[in-house]
N, C-alpha and C. Protein backbone atom coordinates (compact mmCIF):
# COMPACT_ATOMS: atom_id res chain seq x y z
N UNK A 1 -98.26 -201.40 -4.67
CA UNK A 1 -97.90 -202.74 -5.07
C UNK A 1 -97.11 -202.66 -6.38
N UNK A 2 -96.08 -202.99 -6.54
CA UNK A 2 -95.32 -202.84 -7.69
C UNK A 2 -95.69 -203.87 -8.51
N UNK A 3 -95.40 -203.74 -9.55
CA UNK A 3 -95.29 -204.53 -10.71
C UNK A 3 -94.99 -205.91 -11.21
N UNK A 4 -95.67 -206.80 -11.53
CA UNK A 4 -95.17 -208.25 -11.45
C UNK A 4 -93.75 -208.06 -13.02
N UNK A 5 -92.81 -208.96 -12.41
CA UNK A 5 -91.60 -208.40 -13.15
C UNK A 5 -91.28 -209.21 -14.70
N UNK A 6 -92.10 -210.45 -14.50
CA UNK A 6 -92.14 -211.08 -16.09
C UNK A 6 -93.43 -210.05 -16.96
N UNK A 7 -94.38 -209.33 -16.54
CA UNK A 7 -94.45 -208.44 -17.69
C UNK A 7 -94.23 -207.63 -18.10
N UNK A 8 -93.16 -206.59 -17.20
CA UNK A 8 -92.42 -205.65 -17.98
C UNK A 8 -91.00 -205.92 -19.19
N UNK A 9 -91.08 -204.69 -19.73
CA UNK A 9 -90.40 -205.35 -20.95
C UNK A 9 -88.85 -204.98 -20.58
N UNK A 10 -87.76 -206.13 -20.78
CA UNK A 10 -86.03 -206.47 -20.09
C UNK A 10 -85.72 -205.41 -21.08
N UNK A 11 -86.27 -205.53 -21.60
CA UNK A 11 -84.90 -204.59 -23.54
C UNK A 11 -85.08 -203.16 -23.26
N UNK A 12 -83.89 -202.17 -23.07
CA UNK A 12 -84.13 -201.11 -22.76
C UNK A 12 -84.55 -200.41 -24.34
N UNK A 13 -83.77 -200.91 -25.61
CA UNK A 13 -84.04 -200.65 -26.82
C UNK A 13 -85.54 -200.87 -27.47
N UNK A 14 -86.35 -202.17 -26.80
CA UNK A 14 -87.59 -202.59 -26.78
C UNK A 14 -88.69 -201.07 -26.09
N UNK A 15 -88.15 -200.68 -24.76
CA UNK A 15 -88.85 -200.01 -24.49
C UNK A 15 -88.74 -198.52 -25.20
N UNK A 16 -87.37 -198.51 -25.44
CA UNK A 16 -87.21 -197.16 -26.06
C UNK A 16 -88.64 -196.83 -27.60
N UNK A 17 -88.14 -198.25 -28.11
CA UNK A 17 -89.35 -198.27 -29.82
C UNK A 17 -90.94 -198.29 -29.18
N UNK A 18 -91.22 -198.79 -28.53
CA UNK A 18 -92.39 -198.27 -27.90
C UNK A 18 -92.77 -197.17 -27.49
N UNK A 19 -91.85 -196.04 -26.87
CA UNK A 19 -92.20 -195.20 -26.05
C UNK A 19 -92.32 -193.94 -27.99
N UNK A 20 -91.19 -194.39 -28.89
CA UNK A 20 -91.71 -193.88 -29.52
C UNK A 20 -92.37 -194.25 -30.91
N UNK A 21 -92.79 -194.99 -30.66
CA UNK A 21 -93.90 -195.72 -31.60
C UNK A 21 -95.32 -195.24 -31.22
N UNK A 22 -95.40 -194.56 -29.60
CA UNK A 22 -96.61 -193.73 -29.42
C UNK A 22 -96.59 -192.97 -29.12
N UNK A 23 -95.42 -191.77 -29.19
CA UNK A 23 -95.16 -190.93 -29.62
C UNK A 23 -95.23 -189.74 -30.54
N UNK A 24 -94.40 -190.55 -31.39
CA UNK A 24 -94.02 -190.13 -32.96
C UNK A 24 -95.21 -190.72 -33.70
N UNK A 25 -94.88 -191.69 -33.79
CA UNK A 25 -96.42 -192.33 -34.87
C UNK A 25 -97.73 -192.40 -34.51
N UNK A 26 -97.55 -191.79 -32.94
CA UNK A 26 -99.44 -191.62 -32.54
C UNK A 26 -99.89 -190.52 -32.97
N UNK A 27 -98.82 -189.28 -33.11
CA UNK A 27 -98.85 -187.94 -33.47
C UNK A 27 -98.90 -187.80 -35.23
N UNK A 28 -97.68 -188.81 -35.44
CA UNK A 28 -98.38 -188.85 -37.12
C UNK A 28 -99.52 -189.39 -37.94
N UNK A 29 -99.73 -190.28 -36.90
CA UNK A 29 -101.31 -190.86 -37.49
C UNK A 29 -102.63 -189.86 -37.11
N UNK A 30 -102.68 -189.05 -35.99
CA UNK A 30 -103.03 -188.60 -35.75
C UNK A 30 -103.63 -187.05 -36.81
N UNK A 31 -102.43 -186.48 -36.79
CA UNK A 31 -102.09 -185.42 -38.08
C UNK A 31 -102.63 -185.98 -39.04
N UNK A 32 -102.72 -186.70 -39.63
CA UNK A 32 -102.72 -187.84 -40.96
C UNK A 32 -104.32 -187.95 -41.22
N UNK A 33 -104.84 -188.58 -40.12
CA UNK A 33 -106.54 -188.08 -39.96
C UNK A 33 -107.30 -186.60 -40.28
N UNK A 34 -106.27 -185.76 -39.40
CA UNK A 34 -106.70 -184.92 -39.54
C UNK A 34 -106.88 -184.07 -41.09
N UNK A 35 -105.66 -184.24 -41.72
CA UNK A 35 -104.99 -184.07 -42.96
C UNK A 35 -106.54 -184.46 -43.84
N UNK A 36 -106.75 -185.89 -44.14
CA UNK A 36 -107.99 -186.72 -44.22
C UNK A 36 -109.12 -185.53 -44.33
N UNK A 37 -109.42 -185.02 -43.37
CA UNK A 37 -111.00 -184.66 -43.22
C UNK A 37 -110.37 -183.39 -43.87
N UNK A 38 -109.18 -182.63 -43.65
CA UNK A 38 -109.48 -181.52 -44.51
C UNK A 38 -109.42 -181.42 -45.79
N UNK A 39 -109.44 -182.72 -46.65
CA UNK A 39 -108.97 -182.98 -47.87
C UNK A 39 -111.06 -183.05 -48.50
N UNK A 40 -111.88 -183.39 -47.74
CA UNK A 40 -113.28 -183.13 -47.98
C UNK A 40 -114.05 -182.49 -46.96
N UNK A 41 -113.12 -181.61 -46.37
CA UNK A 41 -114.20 -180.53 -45.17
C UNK A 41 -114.06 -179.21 -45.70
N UNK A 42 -114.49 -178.12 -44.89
CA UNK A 42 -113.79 -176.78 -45.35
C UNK A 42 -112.36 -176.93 -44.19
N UNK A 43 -111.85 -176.24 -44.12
CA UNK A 43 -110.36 -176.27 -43.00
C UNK A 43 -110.56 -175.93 -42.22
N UNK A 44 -111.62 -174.67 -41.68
CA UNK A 44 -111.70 -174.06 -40.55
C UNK A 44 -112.02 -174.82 -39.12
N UNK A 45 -113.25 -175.89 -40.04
CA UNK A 45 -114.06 -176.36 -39.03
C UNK A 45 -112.98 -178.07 -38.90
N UNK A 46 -112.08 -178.38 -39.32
CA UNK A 46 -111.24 -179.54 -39.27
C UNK A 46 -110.25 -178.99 -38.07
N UNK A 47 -109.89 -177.81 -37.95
CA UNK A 47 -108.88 -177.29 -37.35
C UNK A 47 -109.33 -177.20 -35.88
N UNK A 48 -110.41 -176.48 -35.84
CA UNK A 48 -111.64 -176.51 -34.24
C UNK A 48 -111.67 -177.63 -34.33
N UNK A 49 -112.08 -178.85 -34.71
CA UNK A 49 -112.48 -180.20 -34.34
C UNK A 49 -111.00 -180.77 -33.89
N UNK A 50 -109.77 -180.40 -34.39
CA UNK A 50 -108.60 -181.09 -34.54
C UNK A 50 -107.92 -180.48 -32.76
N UNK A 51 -108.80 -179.76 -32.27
CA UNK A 51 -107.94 -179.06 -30.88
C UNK A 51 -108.56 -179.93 -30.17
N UNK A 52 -109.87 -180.71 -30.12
CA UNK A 52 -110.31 -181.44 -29.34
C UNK A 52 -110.24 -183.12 -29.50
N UNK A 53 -110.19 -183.65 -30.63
CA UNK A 53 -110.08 -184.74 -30.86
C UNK A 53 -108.50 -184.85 -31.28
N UNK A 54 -107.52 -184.09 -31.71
CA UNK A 54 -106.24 -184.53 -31.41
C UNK A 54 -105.43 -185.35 -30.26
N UNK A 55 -106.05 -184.69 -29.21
CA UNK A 55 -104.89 -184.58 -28.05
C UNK A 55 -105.61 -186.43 -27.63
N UNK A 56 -107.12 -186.73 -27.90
CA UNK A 56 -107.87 -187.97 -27.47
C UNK A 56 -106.93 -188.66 -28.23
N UNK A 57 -107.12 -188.92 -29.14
CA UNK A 57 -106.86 -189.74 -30.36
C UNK A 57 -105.23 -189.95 -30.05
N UNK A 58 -104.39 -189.16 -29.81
CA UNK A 58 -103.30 -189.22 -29.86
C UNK A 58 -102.75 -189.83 -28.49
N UNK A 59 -103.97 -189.89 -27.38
CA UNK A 59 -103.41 -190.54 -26.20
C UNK A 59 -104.09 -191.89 -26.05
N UNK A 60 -104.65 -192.21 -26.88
CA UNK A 60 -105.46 -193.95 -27.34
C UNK A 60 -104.48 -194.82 -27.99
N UNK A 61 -104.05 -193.89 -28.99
CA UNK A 61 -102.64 -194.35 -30.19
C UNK A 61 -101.57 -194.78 -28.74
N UNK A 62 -101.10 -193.62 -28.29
CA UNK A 62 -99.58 -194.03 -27.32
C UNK A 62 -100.29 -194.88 -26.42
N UNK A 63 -101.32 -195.03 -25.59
CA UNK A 63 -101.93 -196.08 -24.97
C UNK A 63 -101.84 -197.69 -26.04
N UNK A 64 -102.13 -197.98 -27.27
CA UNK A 64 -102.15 -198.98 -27.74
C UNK A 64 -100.82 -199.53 -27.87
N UNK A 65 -99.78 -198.31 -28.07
CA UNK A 65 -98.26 -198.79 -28.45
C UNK A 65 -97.85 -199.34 -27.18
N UNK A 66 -98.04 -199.01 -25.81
CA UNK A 66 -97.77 -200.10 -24.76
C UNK A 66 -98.72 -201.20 -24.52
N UNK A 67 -99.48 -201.33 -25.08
CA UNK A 67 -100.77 -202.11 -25.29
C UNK A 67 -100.28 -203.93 -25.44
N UNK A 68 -99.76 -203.63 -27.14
CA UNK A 68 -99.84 -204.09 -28.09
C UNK A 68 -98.55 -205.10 -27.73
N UNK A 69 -98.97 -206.21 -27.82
CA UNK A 69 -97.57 -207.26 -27.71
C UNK A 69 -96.35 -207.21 -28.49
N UNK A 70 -96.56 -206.95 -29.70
CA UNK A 70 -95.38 -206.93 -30.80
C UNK A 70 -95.39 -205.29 -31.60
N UNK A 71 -94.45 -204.80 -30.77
CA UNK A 71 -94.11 -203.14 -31.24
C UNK A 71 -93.64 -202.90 -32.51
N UNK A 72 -93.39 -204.01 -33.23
CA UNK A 72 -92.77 -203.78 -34.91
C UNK A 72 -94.36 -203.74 -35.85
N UNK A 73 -95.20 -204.73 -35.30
CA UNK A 73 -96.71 -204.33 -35.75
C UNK A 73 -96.89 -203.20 -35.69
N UNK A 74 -96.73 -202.64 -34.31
CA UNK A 74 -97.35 -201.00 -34.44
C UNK A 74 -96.61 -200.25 -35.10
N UNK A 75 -95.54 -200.10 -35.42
CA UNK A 75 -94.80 -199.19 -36.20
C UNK A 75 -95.21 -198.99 -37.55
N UNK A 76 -95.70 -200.74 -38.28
CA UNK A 76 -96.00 -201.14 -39.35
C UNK A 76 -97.29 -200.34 -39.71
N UNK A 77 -98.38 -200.53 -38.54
CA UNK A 77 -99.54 -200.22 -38.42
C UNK A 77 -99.49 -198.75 -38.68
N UNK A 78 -99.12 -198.01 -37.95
CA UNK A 78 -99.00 -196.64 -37.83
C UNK A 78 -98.56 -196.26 -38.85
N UNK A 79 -97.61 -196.70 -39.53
CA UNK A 79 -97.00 -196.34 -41.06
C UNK A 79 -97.69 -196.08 -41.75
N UNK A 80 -98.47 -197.31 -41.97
CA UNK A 80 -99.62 -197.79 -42.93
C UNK A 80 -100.56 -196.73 -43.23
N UNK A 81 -101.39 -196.16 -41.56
CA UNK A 81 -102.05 -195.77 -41.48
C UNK A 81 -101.56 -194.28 -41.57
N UNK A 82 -100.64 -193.88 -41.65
CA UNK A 82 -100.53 -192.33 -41.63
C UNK A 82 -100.27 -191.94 -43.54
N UNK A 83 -100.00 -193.32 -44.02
CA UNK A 83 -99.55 -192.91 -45.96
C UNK A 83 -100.96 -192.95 -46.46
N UNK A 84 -101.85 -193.58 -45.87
CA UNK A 84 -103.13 -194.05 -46.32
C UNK A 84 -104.11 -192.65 -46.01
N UNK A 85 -103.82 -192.09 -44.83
CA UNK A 85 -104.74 -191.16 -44.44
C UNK A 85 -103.95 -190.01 -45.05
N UNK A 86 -103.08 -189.98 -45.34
CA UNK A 86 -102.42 -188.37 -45.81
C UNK A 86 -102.66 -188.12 -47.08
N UNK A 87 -102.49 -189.27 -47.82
CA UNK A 87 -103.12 -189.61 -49.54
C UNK A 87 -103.71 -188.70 -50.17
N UNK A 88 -105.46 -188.72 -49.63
CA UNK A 88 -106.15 -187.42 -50.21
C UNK A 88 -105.85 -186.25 -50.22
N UNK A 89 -105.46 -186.20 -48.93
CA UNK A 89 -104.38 -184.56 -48.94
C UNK A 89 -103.57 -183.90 -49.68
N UNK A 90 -102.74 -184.99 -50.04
CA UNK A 90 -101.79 -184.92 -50.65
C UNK A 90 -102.12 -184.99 -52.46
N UNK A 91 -102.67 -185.53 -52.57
CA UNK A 91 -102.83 -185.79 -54.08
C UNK A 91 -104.16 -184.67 -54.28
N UNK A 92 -105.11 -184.02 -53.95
CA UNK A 92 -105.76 -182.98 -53.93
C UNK A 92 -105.00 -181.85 -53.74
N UNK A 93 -103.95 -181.56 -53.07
CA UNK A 93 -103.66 -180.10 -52.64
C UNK A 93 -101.98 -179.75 -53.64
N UNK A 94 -101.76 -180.48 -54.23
CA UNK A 94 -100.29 -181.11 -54.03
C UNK A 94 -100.30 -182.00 -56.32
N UNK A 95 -101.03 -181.07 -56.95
CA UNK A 95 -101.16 -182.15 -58.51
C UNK A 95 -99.86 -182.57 -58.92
């Protein structure tokens, strides 16, 4: 049964920012978390945890970016969330 055609999205440019809005920014938010825990873990055990909860996490993220009604939110969102989570990392490893 195909697809009812008023909810797919007309804008080929619309679909393009989606496809990488969960993509790109599911993968950087993703990293970004991870970044996070190794900024108060030891690394070893962030890195084993990061082979199994990456690939989840990162297919929830690209799941929400077709999700989500307004794709400039998620971009926003994802932004947000990848400067916020990289922070400790960064300002601990990085004086």
């Amino acid at each position: 049964m195909p697809a009812n055609k008023k909810y797919l999205t007309r804008s080929p440019w619309l679909r393009l920012s989606k496809i990488l809005a969960g993509t790109v920014g599911g993968y950087a938010v993703t990293m970004s978390l991870h970044l996070f825990f190794t900024a108060f873990l030891p690394r070893e055990n962030v890195i084993i945890t990061a082979c199994f909860t990456g690939y989840i996490l990162w297919a929830c993220l690209l799941l929400y970016a077709f999700i989500a009604p307004n794709v400039w939110r998620v971009w926003g969102l994802y932004f947000l969330l990848t400067i916020v989570l990289a922070m400790p990392y960064l300002l601990k490893f990085n004086p």
